[in-house]
Structures are given as C-alpha cells and as structure tokens.
C-alpha atoms as a PDB file:
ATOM      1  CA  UNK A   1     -14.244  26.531  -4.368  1.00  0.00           C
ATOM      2  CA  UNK A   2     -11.497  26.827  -2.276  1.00  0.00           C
ATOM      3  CA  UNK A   3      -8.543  23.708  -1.618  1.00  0.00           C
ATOM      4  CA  UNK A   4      -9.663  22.868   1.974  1.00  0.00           C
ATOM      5  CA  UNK A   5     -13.159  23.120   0.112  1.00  0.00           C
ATOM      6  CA  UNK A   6     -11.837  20.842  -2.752  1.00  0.00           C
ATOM      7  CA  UNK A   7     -10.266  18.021  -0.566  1.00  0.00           C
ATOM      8  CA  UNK A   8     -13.730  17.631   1.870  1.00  0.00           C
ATOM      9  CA  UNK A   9     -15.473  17.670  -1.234  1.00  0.00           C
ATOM     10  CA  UNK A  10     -13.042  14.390  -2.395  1.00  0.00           C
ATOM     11  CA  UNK A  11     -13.488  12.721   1.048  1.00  0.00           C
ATOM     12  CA  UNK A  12     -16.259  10.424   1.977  1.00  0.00           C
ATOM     13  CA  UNK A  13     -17.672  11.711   5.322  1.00  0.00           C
ATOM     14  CA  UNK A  14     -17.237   9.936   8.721  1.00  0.00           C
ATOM     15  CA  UNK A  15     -19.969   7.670   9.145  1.00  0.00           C
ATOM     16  CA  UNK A  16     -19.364   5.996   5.750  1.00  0.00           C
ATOM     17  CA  UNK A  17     -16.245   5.462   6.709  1.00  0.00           C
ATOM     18  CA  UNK A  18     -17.690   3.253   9.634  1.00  0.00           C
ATOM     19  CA  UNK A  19     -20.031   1.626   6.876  1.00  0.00           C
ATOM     20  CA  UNK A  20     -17.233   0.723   4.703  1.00  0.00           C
ATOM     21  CA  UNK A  21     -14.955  -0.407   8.092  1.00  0.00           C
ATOM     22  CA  UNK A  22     -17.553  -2.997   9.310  1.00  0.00           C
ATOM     23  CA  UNK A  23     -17.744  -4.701   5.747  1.00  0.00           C
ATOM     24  CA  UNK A  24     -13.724  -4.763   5.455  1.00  0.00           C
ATOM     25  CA  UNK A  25     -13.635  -6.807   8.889  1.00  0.00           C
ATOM     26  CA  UNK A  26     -16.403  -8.917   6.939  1.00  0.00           C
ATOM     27  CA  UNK A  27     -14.684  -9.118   4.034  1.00  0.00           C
ATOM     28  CA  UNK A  28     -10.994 -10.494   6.395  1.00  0.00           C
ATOM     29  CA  UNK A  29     -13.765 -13.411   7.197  1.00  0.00           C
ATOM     30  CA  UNK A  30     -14.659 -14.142   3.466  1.00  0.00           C
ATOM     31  CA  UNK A  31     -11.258 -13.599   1.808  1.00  0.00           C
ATOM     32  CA  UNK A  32      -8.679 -16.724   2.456  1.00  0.00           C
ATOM     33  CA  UNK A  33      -5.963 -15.015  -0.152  1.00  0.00           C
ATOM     34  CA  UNK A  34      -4.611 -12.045   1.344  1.00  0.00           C
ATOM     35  CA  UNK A  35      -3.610 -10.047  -1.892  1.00  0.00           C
ATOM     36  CA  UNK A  36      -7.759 -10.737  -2.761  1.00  0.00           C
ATOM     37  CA  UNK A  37      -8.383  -8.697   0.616  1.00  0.00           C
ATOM     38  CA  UNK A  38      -6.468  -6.206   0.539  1.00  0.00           C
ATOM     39  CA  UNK A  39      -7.375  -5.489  -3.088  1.00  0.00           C
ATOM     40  CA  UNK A  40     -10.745  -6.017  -1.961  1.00  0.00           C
ATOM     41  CA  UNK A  41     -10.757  -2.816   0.292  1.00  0.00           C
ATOM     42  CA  UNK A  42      -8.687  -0.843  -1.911  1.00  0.00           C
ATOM     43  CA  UNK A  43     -11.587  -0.947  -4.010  1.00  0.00           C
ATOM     44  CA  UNK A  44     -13.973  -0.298  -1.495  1.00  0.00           C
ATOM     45  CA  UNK A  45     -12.707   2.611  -0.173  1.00  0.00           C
ATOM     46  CA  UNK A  46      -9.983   3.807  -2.664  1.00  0.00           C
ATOM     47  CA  UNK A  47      -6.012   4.579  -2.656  1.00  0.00           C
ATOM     48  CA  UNK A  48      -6.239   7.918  -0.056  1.00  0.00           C
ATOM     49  CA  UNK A  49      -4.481   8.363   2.799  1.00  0.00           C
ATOM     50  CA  UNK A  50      -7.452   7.621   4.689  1.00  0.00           C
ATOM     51  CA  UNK A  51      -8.604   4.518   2.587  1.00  0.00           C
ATOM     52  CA  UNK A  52      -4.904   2.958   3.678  1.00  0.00           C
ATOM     53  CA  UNK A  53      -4.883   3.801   7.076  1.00  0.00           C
ATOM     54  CA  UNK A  54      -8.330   1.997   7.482  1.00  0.00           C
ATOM     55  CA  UNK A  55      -7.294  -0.803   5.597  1.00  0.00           C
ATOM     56  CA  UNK A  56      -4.282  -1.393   8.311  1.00  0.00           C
ATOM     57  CA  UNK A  57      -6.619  -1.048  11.040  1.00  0.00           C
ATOM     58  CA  UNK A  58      -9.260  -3.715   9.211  1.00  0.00           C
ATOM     59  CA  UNK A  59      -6.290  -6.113   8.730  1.00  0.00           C
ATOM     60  CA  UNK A  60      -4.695  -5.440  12.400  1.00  0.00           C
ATOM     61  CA  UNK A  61      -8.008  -5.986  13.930  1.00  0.00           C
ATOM     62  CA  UNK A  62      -8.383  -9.161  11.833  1.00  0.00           C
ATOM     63  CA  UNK A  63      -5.198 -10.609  13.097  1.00  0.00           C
ATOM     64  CA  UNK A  64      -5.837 -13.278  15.862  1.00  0.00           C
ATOM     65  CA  UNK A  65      -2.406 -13.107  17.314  1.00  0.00           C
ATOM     66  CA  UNK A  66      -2.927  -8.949  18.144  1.00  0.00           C
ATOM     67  CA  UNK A  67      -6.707  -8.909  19.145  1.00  0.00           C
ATOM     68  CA  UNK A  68      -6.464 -10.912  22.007  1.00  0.00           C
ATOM     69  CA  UNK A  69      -4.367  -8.124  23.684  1.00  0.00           C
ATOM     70  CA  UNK A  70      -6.886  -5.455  22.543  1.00  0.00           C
ATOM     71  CA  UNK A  71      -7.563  -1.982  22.021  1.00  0.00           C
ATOM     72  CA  UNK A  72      -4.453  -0.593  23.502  1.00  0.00           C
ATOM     73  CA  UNK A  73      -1.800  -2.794  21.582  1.00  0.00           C
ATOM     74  CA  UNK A  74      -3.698  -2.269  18.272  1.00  0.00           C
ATOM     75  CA  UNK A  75      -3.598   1.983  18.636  1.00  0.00           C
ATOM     76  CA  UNK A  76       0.474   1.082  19.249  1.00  0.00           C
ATOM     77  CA  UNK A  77       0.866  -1.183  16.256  1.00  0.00           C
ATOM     78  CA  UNK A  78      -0.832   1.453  13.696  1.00  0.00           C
ATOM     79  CA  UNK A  79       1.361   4.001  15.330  1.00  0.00           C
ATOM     80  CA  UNK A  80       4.839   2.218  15.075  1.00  0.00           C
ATOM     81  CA  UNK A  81       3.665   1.536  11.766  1.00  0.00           C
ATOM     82  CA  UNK A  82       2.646   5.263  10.876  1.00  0.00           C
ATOM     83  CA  UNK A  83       6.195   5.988  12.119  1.00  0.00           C
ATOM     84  CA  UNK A  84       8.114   3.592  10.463  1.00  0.00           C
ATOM     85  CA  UNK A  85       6.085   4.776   7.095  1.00  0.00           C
ATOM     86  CA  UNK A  86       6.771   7.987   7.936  1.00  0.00           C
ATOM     87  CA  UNK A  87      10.571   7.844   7.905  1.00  0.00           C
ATOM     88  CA  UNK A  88      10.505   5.535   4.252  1.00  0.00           C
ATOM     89  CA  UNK A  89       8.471   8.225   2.697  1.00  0.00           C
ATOM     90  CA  UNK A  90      10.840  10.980   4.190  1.00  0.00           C
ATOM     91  CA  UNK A  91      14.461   8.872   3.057  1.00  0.00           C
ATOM     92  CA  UNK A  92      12.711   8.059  -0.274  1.00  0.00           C
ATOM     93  CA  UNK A  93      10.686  10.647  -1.523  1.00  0.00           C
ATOM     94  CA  UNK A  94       7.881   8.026  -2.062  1.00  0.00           C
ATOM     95  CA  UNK A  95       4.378   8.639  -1.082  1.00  0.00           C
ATOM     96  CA  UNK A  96       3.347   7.609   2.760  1.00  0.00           C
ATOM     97  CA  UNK A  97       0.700   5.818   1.658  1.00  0.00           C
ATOM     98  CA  UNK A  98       2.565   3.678  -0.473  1.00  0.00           C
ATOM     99  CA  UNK A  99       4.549   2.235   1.932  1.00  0.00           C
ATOM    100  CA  UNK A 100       1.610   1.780   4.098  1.00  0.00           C
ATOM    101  CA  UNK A 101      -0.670  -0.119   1.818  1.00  0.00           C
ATOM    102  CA  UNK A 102       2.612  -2.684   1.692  1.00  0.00           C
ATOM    103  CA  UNK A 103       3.081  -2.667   5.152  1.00  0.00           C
ATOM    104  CA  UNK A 104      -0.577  -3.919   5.154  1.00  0.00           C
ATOM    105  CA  UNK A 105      -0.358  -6.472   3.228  1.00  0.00           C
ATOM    106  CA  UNK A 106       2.201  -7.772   5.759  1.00  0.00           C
ATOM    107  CA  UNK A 107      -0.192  -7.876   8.706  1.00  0.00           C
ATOM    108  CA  UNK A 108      -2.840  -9.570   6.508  1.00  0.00           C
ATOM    109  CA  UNK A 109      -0.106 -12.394   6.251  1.00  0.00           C
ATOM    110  CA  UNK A 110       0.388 -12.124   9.652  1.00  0.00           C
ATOM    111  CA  UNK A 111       3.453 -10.144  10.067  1.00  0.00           C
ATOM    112  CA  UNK A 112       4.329  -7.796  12.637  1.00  0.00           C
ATOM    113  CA  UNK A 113       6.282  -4.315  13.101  1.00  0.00           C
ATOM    114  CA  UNK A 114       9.588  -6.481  13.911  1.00  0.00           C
ATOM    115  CA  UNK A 115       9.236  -7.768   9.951  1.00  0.00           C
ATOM    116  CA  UNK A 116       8.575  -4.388   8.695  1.00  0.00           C
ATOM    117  CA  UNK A 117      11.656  -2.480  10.006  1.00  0.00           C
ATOM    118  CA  UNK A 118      13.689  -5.662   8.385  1.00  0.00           C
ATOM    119  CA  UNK A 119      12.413  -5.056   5.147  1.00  0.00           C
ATOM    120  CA  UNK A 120      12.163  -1.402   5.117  1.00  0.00           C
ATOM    121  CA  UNK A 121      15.326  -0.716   3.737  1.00  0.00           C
ATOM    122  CA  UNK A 122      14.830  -2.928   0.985  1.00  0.00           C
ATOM    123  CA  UNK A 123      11.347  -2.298   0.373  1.00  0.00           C
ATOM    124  CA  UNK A 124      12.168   1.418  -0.303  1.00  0.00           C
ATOM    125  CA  UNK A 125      15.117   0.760  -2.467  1.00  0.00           C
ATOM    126  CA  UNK A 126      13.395  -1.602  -4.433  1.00  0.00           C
ATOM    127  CA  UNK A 127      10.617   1.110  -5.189  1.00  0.00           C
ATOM    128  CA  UNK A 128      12.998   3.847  -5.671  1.00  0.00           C
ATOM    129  CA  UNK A 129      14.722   1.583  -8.636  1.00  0.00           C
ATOM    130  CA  UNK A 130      11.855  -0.368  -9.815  1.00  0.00           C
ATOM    131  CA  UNK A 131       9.280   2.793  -9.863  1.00  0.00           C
ATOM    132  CA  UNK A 132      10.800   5.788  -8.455  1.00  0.00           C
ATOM    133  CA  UNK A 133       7.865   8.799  -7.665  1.00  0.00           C
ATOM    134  CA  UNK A 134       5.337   6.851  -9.787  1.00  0.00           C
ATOM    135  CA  UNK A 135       5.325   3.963  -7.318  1.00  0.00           C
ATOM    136  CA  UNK A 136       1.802   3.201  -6.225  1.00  0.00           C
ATOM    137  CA  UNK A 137      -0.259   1.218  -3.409  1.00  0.00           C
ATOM    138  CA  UNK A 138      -0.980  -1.255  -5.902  1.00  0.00           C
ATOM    139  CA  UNK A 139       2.838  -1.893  -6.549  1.00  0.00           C
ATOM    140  CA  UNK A 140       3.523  -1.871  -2.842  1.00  0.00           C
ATOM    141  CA  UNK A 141       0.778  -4.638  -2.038  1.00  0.00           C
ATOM    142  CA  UNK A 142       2.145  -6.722  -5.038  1.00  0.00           C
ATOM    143  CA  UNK A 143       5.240  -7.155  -4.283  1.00  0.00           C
ATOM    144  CA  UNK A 144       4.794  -7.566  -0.198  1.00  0.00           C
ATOM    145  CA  UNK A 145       2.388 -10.080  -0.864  1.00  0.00           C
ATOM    146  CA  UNK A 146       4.515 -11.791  -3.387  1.00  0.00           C
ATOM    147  CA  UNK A 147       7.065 -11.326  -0.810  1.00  0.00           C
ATOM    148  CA  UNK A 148       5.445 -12.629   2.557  1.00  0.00           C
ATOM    149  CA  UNK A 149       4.048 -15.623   0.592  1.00  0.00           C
ATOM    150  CA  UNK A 150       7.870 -16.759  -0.400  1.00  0.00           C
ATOM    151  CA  UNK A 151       8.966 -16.109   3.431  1.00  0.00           C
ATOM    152  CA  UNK A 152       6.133 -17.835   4.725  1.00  0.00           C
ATOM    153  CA  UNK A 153       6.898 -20.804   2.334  1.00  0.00           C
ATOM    154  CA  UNK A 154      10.485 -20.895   1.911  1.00  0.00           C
ATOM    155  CA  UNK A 155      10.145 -21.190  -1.961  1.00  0.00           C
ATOM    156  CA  UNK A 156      11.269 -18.488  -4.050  1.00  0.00           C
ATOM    157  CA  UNK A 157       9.632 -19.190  -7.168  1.00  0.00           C
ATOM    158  CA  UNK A 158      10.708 -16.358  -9.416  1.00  0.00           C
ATOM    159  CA  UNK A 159      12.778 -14.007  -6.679  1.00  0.00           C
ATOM    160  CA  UNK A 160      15.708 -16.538  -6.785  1.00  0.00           C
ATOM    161  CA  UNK A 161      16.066 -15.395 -10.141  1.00  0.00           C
ATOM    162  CA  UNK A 162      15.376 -11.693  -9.932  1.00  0.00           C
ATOM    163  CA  UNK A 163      17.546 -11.157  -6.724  1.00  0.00           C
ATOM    164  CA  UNK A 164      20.323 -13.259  -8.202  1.00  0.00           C
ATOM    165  CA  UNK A 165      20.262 -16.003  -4.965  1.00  0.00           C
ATOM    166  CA  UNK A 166      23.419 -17.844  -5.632  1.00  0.00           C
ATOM    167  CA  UNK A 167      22.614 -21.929  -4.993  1.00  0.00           C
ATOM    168  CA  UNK A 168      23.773 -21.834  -1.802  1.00  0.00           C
ATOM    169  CA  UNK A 169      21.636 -19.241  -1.181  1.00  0.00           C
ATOM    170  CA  UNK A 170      18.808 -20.847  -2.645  1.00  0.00           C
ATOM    171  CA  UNK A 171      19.368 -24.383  -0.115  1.00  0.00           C
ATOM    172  CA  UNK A 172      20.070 -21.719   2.957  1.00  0.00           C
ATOM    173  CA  UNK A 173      16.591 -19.999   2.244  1.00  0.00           C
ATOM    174  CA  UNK A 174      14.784 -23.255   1.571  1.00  0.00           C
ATOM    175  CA  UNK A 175      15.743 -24.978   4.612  1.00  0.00           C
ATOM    176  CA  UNK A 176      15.662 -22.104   7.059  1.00  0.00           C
ATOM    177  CA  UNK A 177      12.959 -22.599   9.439  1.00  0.00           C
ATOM    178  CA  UNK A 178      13.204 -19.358  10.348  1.00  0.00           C
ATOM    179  CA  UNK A 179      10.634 -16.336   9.029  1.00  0.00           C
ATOM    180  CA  UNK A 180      12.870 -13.799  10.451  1.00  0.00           C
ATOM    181  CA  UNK A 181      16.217 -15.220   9.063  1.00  0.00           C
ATOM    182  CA  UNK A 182      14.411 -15.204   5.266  1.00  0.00           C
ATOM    183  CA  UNK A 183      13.205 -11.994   6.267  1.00  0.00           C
ATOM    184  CA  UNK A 184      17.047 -11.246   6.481  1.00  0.00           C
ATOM    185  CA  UNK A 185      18.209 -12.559   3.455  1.00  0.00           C
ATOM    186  CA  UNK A 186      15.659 -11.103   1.559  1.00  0.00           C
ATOM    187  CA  UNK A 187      16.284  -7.849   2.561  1.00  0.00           C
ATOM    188  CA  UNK A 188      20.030  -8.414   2.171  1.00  0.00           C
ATOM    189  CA  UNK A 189      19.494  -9.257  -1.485  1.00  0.00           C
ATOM    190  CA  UNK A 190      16.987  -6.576  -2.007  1.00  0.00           C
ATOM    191  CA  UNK A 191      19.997  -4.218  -0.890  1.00  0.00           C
ATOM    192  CA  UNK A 192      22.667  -5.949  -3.191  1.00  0.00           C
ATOM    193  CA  UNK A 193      20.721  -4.999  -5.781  1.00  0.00           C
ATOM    194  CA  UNK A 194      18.895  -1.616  -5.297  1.00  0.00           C
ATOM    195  CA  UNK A 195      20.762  -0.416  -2.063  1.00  0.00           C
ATOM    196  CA  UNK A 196      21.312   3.925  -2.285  1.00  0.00           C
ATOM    197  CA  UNK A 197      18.235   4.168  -4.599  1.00  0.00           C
ATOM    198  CA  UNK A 198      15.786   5.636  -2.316  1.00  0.00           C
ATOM    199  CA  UNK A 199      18.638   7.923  -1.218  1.00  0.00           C
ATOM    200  CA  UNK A 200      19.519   9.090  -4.865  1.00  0.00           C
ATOM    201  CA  UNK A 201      15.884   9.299  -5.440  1.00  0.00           C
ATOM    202  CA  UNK A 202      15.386  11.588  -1.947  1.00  0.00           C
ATOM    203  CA  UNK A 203      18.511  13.653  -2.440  1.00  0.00           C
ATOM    204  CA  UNK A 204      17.506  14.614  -6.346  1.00  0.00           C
ATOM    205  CA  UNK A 205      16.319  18.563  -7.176  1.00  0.00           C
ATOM    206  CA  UNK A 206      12.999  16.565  -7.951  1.00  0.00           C
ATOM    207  CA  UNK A 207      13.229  14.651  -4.669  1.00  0.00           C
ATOM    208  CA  UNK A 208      14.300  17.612  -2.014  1.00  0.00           C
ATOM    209  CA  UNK A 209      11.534  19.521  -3.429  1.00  0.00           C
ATOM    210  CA  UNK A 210       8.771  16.951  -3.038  1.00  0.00           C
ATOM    211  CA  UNK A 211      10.209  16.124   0.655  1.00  0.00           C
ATOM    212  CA  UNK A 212      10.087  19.835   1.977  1.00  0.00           C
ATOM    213  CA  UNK A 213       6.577  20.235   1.129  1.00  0.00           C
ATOM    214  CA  UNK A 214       6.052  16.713   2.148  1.00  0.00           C
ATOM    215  CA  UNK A 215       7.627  17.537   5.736  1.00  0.00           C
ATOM    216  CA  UNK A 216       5.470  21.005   6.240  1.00  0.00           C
ATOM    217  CA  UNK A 217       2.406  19.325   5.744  1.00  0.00           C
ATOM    218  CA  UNK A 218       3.614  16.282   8.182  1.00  0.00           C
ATOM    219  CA  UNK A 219       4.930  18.705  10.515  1.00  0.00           C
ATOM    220  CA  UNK A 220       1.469  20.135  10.780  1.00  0.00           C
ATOM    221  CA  UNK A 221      -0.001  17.222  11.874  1.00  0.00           C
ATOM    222  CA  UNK A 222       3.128  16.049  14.234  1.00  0.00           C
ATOM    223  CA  UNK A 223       4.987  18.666  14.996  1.00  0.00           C
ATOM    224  CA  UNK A 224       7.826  17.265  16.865  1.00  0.00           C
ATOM    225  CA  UNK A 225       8.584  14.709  13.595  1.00  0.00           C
ATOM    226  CA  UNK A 226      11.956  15.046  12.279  1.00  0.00           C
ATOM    227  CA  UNK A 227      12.532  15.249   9.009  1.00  0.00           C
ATOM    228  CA  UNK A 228      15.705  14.201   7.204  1.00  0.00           C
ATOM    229  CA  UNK A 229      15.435  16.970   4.246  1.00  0.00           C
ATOM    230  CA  UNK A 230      18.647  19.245   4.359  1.00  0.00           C
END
C-alpha cells in the first residue's frame, strides 16, 4: 500500500464527514460548557487536520453574533483563522492543528479573530515552554478554555499565581471591564514568562527540520504562503 494509499485509507470519506457535521451543530445546542463541546467533537471525529478544521466551522456556525452575516463572513473567519494558524505553526514549530483546535475553543466562547492575534504570541510561547513538539489539541483547548473563561469573568483563579500577577495587577484585571484589555494583560504576562520560546523551539536543528518539510507540504496546498524557515 502506498502513502497517498495509507492516508485515504486513515480518512473517513466525505459524506460522513457531513454526518458527523450535522450532529456537532446539534451537539453546540446540547452542550452549555464549551470545553464539554469541543471535547465532544474531538471525540466524534478525532484530532486530524480535518477533524479540527470542522470543529471551527461547527463552532463558527454556532456563534450567533457571526451567522447573522452568513455564508460569506463565515468562509473569511475560517480563513483569517487558517492564516493566523498557519504563521504560529511556522514561528513555532508546533503542529497547525494544535493551534487551531485552541483557536476553537475561543469562538465556542465567543471570541473572534481580533482576540486570537492578541493571544497568539503568547499562546505559542506558552506551548513552546510548557510542551514544546509534544504539544497536542487537547493541551491547546485546555488552556484556551481555561483562558477565555478567566477573561470573560475577570477572575483569575489559579493564573494569578502561575503568571506571577503582581496585586496591582490582580485589582487592574479584576476591575477591567474590558475583554480586550484582559486579553492584553494576559498575553503580556504570558510573554514575561515564556516570551522567545517558540522562537528557540523553531530555530533548533530539531525545529528547522520539522518546519522545511512542514512548509513544502503547505506550500503545496498554498503556494504563494511564506514561510519564515531560513
């Protein structure tokens, strides 16, 4: 058997795909805790590539705030998003997918590409330090979720601790009204901390290597993406 042979052997065939997308937009109706959800479809249609990417459109299409504008703005959401994955995957030597099935579990809590790009940086740091090339979608869900849920709240719970928020810190997060500006400070901390480790991590032997190969087979399906390996 041949690898082309191999890998359609490994994926599930269209029109399950469409089986398994019209129970994930059921399951956005019977889920009310986003990490359940997204978990949820994980295990419904596993950790691939594929799996991801129709686990963002499930959670995009559940998101009141983006259907209303419809088809058009949904196709440019999942491709600013492919993009933006894209580039943390090619500045961190960290699988694509990872950063998307995070990046997912930001729309589910109703975030949009605007909250992404602010976290990137210290999304993919965090990962580089935390769990370098053995990061996984599961890791990348838990922590956004964990994540979103203390933005959306202004309560840190544990992160004030792990990110070393001074006190003042602590009162300027809690009494922000502001998303965006916790957003901020978040990924300001997240940086403090980790900042360069995605770049050490990208710019390793180990790291160049996986990114080259990583590049070829992106370039083949985009080939005017740019790719940061030297």
């Amino acid at each position: 058997m041949t690898g082309s042979e191999t890998m359609a052997a490994k994926e599930p065939p269209p029109t399950k795909y469409i089986a398994k997308f019209v129970v994930c937009n059921e399951m956005g109706r019977m889920f009310s805790k986003p990490l359940h959800l997204a978990l949820a479809i994980v295990l419904l249609v596993g950790s691939s590539m594929s799996a991801i990417a129709l686990s963002l459109e499930a959670a995009l299409r559940n998101n009141p705030r983006l259907a209303k504008f419809g088809e058009e703005a949904i196709k440019e959401q999942i491709e600013a998003i492919d993009d933006l994955c894209w580039g943390c995957q090619d500045s961190s030597a960290i699988r694509e997918s990872v950063f998307k099935a995070g990046f997912t579990m930001l729309v589910i809590h109703g975030a949009g590409v605007g909250d992404m790009e602010r976290l990137a940086p210290g999304f993919r740091d965090y990962l580089a330090a935390t769990k370098g090339f053995n990061a996984t979608e599961a890791d990348a869900q838990m922590f956004m979720d964990q994540i979103a849920r203390a933005i959306k709240s202004g309560h840190l719970n544990g992160w004030g601790h792990e990110l070393s928020f001074s006190d003042d810190e602590v009162r300027q997060f809690k009494h922000s009204g502001s998303a965006k500006d916790h957003t901020i400070l978040f990924n300001k901390k997240l940086e403090e901390l980790y900042g360069g480790q995605s770049q050490a991590l990208a710019r390793s032997p180990a790291g160049i290597e996986w990114r080259l190969k990583h590049a070829f087979d992106h370039s083949l399906c985009k080939p005017n993406a740019e790719s940061s390996v030297p």
